[in-house]
N, C-alpha and C. Protein backbone atom coordinates (compact mmCIF):
# COMPACT_ATOMS: atom_id res chain seq x y z
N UNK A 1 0.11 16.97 0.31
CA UNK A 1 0.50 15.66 0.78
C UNK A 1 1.82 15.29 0.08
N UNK A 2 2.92 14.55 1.06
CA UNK A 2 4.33 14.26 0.47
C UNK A 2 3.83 12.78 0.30
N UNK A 3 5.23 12.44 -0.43
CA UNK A 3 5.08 11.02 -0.45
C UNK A 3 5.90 10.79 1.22
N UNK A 4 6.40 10.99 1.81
CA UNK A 4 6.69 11.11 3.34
C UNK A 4 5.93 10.87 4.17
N UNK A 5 4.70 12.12 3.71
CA UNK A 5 3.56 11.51 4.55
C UNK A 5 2.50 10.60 4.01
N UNK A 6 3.10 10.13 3.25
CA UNK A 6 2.03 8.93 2.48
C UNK A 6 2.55 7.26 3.12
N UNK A 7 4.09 7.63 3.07
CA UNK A 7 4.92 6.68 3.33
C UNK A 7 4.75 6.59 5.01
N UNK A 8 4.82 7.28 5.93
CA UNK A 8 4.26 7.45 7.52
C UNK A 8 2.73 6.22 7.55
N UNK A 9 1.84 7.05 6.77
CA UNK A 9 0.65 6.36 6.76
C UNK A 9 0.30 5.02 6.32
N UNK A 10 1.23 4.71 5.47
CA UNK A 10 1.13 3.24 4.99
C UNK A 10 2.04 2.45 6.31
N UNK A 11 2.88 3.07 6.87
CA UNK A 11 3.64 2.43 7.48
C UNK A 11 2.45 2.08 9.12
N UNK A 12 2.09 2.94 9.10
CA UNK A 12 0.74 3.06 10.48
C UNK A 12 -0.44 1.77 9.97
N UNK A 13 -0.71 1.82 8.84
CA UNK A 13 -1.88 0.77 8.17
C UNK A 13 -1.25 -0.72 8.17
N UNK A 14 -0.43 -0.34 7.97
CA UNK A 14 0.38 -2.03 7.51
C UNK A 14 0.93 -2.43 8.63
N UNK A 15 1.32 -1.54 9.73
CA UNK A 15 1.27 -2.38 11.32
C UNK A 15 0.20 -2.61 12.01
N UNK A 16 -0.92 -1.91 11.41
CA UNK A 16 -2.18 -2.41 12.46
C UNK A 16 -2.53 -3.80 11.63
N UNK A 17 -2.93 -3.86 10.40
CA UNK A 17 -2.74 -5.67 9.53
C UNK A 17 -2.33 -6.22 10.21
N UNK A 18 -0.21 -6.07 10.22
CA UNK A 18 0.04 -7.46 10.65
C UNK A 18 0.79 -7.04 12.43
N UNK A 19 -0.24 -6.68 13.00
CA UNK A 19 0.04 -6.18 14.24
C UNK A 19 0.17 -7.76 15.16
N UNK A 20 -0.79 -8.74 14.94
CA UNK A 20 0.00 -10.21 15.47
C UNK A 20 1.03 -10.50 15.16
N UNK A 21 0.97 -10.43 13.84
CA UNK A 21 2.66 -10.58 13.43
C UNK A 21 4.07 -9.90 13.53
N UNK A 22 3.65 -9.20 13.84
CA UNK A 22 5.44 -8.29 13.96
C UNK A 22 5.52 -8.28 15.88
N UNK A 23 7.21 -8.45 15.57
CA UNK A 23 8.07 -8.13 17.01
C UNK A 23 8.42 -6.87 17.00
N UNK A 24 8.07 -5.87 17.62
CA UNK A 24 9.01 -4.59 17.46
C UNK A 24 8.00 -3.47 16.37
N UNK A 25 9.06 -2.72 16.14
CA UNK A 25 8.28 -1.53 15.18
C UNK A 25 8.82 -2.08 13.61
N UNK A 26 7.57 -1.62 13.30
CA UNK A 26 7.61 -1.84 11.49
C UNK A 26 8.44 -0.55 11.13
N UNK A 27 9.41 -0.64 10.07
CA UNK A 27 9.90 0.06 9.26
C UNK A 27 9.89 -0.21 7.82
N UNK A 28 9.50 0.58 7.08
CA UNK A 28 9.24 0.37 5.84
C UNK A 28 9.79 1.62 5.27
N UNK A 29 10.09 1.03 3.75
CA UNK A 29 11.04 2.16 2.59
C UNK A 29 10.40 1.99 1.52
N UNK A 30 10.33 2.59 0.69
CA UNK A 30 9.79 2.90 -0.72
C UNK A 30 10.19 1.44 -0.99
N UNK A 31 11.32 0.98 -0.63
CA UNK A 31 12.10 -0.24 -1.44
C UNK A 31 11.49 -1.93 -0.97
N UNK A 32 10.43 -1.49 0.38
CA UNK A 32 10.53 -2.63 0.84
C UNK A 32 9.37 -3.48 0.12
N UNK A 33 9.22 -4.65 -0.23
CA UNK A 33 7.96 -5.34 -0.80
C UNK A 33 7.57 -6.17 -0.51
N UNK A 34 5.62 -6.07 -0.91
CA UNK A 34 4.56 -6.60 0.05
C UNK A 34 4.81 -8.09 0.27
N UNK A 35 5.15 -8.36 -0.83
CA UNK A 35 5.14 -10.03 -1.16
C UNK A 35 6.15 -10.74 -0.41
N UNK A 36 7.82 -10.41 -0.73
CA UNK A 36 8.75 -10.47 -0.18
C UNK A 36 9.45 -10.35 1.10
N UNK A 37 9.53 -9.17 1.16
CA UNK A 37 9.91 -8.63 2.89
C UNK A 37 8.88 -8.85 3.78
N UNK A 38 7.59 -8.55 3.66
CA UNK A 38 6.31 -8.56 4.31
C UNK A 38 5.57 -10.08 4.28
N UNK A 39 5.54 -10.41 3.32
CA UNK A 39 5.41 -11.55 2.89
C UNK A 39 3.23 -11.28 3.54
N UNK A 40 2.87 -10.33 2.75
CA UNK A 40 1.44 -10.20 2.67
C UNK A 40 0.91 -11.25 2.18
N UNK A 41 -0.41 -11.51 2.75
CA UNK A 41 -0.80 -12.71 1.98
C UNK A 41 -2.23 -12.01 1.19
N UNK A 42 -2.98 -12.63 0.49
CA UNK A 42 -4.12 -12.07 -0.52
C UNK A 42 -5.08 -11.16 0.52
N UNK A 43 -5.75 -11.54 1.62
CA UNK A 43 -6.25 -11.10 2.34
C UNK A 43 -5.82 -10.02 3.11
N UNK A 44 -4.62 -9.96 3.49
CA UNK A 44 -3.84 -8.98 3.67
C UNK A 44 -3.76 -7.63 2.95
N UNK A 45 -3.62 -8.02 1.68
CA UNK A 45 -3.74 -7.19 0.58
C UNK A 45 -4.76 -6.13 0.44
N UNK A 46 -6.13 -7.12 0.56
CA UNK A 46 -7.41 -6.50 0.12
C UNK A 46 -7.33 -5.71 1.85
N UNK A 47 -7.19 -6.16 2.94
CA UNK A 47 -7.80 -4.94 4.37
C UNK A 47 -6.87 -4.01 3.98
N UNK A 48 -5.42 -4.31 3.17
CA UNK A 48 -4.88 -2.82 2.37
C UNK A 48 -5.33 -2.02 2.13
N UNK A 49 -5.94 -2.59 1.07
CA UNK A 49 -6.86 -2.13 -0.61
C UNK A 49 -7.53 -0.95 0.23
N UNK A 50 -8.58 -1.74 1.77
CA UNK A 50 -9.56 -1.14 2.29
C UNK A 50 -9.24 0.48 3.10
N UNK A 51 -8.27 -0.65 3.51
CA UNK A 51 -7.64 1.10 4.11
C UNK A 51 -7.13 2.37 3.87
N UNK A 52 -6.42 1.92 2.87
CA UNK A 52 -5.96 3.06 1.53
C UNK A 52 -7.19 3.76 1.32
N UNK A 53 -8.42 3.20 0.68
CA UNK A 53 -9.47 3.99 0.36
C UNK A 53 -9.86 5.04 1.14
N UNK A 54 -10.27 3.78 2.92
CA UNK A 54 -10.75 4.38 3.78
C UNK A 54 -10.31 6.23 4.25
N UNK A 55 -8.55 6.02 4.02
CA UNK A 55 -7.81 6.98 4.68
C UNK A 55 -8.01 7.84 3.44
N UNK A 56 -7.56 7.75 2.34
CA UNK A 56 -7.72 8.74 1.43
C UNK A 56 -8.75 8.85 0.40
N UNK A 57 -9.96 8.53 0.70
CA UNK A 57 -11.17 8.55 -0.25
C UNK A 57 -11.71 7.66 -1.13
N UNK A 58 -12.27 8.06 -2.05
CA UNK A 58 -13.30 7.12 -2.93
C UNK A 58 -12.17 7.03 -4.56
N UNK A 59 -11.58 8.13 -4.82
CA UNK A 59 -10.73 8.63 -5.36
C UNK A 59 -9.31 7.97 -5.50
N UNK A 60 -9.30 7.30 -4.31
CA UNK A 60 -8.34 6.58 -4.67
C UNK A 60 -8.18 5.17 -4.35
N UNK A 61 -8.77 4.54 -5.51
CA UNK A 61 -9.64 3.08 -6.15
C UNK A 61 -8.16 2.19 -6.11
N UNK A 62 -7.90 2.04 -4.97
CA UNK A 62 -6.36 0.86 -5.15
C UNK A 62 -7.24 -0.42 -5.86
N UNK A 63 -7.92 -0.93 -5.22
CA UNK A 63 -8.86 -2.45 -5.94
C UNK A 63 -8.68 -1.87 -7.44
N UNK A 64 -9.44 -1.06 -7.49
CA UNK A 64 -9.04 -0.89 -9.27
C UNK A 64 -8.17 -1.09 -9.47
N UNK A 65 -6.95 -0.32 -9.45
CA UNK A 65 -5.39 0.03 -9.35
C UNK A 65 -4.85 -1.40 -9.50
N UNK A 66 -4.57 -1.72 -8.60
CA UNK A 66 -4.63 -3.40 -8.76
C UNK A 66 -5.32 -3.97 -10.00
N UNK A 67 -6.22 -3.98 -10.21
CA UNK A 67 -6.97 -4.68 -11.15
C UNK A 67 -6.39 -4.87 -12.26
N UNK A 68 -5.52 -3.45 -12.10
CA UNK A 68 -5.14 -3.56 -14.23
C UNK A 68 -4.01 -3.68 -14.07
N UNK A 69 -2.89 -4.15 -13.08
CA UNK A 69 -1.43 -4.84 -12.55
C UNK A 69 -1.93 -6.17 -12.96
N UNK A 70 -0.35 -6.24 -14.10
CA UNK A 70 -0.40 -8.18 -13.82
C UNK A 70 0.10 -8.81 -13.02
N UNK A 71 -0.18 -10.08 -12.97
CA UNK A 71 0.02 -10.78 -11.28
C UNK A 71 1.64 -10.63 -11.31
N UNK A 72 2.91 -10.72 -11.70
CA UNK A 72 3.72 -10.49 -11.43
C UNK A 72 3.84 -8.91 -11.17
N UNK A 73 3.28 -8.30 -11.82
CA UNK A 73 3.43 -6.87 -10.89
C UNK A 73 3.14 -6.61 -9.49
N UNK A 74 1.93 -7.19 -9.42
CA UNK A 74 1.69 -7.47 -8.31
C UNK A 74 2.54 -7.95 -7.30
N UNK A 75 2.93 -9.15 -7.23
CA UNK A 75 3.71 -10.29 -6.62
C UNK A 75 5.37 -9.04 -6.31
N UNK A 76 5.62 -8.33 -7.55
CA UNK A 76 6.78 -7.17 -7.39
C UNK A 76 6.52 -6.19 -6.31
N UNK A 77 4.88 -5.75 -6.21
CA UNK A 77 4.56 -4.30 -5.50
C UNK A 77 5.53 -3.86 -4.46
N UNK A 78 5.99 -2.66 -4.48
CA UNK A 78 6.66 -2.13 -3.65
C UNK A 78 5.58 -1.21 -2.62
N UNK A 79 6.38 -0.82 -1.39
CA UNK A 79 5.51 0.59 -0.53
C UNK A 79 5.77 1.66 -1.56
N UNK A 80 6.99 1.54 -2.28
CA UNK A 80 6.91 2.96 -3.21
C UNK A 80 6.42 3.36 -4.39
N UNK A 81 5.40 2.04 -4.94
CA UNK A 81 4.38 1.68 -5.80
C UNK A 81 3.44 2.33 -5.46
N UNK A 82 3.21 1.68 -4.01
CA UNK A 82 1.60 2.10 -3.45
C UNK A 82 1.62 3.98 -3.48
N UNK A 83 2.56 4.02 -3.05
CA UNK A 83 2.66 5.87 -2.39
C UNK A 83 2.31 6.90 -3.80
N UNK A 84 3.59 6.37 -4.95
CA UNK A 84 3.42 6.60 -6.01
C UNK A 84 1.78 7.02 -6.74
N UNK A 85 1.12 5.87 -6.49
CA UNK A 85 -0.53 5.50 -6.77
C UNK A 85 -0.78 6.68 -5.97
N UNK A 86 -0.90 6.77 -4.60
CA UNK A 86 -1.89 7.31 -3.88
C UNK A 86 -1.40 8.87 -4.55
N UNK A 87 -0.43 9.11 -4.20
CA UNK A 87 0.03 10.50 -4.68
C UNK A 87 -0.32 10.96 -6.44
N UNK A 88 -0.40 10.13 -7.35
CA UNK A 88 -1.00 10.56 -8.51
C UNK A 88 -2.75 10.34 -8.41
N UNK A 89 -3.12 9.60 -7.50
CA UNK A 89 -5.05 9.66 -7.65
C UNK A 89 -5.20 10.88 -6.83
N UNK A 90 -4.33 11.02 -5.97
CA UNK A 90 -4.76 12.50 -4.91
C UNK A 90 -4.86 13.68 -5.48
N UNK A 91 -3.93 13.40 -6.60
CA UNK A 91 -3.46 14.84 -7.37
C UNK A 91 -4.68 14.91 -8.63
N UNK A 92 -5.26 13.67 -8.79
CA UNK A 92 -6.13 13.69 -10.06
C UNK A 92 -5.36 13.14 -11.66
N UNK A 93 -4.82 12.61 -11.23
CA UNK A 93 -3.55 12.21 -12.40
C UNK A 93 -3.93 10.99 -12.48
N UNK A 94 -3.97 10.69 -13.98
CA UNK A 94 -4.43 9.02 -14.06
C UNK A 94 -3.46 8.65 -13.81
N UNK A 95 -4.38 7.05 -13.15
CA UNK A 95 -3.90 5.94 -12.78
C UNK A 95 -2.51 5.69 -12.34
């Protein structure tokens, strides 16, 4: 798994979320963020959280992941945060 195709897949998850909301096709970059550009709201977040799991396992505990981010980290998260994450729990690499 690339971060390419990690970055594809988040980009597929995060248009079905805010699939009322967007005009057009979602594009997303390592650079773009949830809070900011996306402007995710908490709930948003967590059918994230859900989907991430869903797509790549039990193994990779974003709710956790999250958990031990402080809220300004949070509020910072990038897509190239998330990918980052998924690509070190996939590999077995802490946190």
């Amino acid at each position: 798994m690339t971060r390419a195709e990690i970055l594809d897949a988040l980009t597929q998850i995060v248009s079905e979320i805010l699939a009322d909301d967007l005009e057009g096709d979602l594009h997303l970059t390592m650079e773009t963020s949830f809070s900011h550009d996306l402007e995710l709201e908490s709930i948003e977040l967590v059918a994230l959280a859900e989907a991430v799991q869903a797509r790549y396992g039990a193994h990779v505990d974003f709710v956790a992941w999250l958990s031990e981010l402080q809220l300004d980290q949070i509020i910072e998260l990038t897509v190239g945060d998330v990918v980052d994450y998924v690509l070190r729990a996939s590999s077995g690499a802490p946190g």
